[in-house]
Protein backbone atom coordinates (compact mmCIF):
# COMPACT_ATOMS: atom_id res chain seq x y z
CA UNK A 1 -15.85 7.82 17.84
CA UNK A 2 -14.46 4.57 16.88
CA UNK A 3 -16.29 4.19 13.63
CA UNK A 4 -15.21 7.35 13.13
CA UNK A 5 -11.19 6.61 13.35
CA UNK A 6 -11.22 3.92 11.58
CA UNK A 7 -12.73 6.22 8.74
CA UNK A 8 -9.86 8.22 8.97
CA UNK A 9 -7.14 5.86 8.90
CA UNK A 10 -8.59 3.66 6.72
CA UNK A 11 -9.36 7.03 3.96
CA UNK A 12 -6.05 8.02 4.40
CA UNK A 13 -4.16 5.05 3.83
CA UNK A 14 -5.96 4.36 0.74
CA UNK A 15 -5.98 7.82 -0.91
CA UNK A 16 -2.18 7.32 -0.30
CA UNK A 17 -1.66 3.84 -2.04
CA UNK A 18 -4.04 4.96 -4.59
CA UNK A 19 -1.43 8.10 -5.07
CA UNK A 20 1.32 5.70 -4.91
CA UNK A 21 -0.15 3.17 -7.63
CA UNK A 22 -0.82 6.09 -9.71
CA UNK A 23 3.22 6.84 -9.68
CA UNK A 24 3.62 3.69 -10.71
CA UNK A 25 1.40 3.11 -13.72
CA UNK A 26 0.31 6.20 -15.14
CA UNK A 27 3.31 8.73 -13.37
CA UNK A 28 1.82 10.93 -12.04
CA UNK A 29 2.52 12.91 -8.56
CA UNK A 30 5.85 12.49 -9.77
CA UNK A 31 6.24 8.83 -10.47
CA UNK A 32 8.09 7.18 -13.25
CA UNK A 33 5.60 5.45 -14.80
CA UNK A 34 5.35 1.50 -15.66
CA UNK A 35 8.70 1.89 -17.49
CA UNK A 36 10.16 3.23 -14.53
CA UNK A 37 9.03 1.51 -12.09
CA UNK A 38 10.52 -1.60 -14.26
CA UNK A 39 13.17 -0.25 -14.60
CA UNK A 40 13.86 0.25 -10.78
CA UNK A 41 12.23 -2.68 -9.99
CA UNK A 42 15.08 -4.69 -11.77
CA UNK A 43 17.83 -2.82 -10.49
CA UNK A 44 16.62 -4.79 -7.10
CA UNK A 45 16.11 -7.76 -8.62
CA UNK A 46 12.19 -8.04 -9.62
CA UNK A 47 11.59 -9.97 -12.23
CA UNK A 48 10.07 -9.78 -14.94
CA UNK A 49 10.34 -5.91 -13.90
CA UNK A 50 7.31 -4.95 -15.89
CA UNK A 51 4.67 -7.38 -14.89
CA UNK A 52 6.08 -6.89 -11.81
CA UNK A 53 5.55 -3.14 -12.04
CA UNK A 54 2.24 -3.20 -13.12
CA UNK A 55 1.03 -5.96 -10.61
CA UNK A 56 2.51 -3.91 -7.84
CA UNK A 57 0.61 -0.67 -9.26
CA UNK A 58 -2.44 -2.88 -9.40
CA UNK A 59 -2.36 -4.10 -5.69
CA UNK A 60 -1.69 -0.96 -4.98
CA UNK A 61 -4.53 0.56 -6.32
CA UNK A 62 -7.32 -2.01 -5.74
CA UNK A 63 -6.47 -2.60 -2.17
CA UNK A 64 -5.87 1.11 -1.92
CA UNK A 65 -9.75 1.26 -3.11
CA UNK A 66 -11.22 -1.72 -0.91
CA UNK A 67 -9.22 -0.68 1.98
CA UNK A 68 -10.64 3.20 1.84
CA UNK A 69 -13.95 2.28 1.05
CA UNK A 70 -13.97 -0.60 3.27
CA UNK A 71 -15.12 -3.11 0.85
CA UNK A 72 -13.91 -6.05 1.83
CA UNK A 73 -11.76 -5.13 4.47
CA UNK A 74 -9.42 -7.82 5.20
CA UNK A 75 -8.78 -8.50 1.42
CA UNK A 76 -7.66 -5.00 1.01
CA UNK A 77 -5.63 -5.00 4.03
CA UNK A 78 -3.43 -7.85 2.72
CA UNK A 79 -3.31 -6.22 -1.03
CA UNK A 80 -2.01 -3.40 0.32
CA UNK A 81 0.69 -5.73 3.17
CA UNK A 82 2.19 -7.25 -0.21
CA UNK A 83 4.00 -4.45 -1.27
CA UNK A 84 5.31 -2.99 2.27
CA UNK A 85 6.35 -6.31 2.96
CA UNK A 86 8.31 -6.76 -0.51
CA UNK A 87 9.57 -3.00 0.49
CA UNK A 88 10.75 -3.97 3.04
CA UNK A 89 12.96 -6.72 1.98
CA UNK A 90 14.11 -6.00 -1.16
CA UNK A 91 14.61 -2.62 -0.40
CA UNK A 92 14.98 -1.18 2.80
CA UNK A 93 15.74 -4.00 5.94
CA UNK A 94 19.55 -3.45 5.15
CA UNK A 95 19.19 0.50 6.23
CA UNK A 96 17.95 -0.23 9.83
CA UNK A 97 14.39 1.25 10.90
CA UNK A 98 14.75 4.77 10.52
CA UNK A 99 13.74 6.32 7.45
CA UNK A 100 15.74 8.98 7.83
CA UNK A 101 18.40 6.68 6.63
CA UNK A 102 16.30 4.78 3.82
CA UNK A 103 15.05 2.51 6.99
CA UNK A 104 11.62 0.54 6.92
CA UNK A 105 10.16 2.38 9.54
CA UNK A 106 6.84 3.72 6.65
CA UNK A 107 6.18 0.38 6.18
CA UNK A 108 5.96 -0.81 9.67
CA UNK A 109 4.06 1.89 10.15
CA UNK A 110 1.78 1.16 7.39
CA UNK A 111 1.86 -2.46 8.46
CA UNK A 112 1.01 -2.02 11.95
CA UNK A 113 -2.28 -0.01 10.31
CA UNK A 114 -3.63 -2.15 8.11
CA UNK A 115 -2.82 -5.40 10.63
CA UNK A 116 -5.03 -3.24 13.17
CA UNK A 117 -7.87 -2.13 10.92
CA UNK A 118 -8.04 -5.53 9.74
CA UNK A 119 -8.31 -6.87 13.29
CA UNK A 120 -10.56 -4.61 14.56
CA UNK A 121 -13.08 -4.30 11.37
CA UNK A 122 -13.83 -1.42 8.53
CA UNK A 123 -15.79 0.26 11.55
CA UNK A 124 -19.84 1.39 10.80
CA UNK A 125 -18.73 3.68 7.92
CA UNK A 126 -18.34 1.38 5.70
CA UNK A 127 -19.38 -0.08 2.38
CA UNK A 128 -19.07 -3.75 4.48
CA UNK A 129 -21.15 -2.32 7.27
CA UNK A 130 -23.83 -1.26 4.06
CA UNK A 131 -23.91 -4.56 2.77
């Protein structure tokens, strides 16, 4: 049952940083796009906003990849922590935890995940576990 929740978690969270790197650099589900995404991402202060745009889409959507297919498990885990952690900073730590208010509380969330999949291993159904 373990190998089996670790499937889970680890398919869901990358489906849904796959989804969100897709926002970012092609716009779909809604997204903005790269221009966007710049052009948010230097209203907090990223710079240069469209490199930083795309790299951000990029982590998202290889560690999205590695993570869910648990390739490389601990690689993708920290793609993936880049992001929530720059979230978290540059965006959200001044609105308490609660993301009700615009709070961090996703990204702890999603932090606290990958930390623990990382720990514990991409589980038996997994491309590491096939290699």
């Amino acid at each position: 049952m373990l190998d089996t929740g670790l499937l889970i978690i680890r398919l869901v969270i990358g489906f849904i940083m796959i989804g969100h790197a897709c926002k970012k650099l092609f716009g779909w589900f809604g997204g903005e796009g790269v221009s966007g995404t710049a052009e948010f991402f230097g209203a907090i202060g990223l710079q240069p906003a469209r490199t930083m745009a795309v790299c951000a889409g990029l982590t998202e959507l290889i560690g999205g990849f590695l993570f869910g297919a648990g390739l490389w498990i601990i690689l993708g885990a920290v793609l993936l922590m880049i992001p929530m952690i720059v979230a978290i900073v540059k965006v959200h730590a001044g609105k308490g935890l609660w993301n009700l208010n615009g709070g961090f509380e996703y990204n702890l969330v999603m932090l606290g995940s990958l930390i623990g999949v990382a720990l514990a291993g991409a589980g038996a159904y997994s491309l590491d576990a096939l290699l």
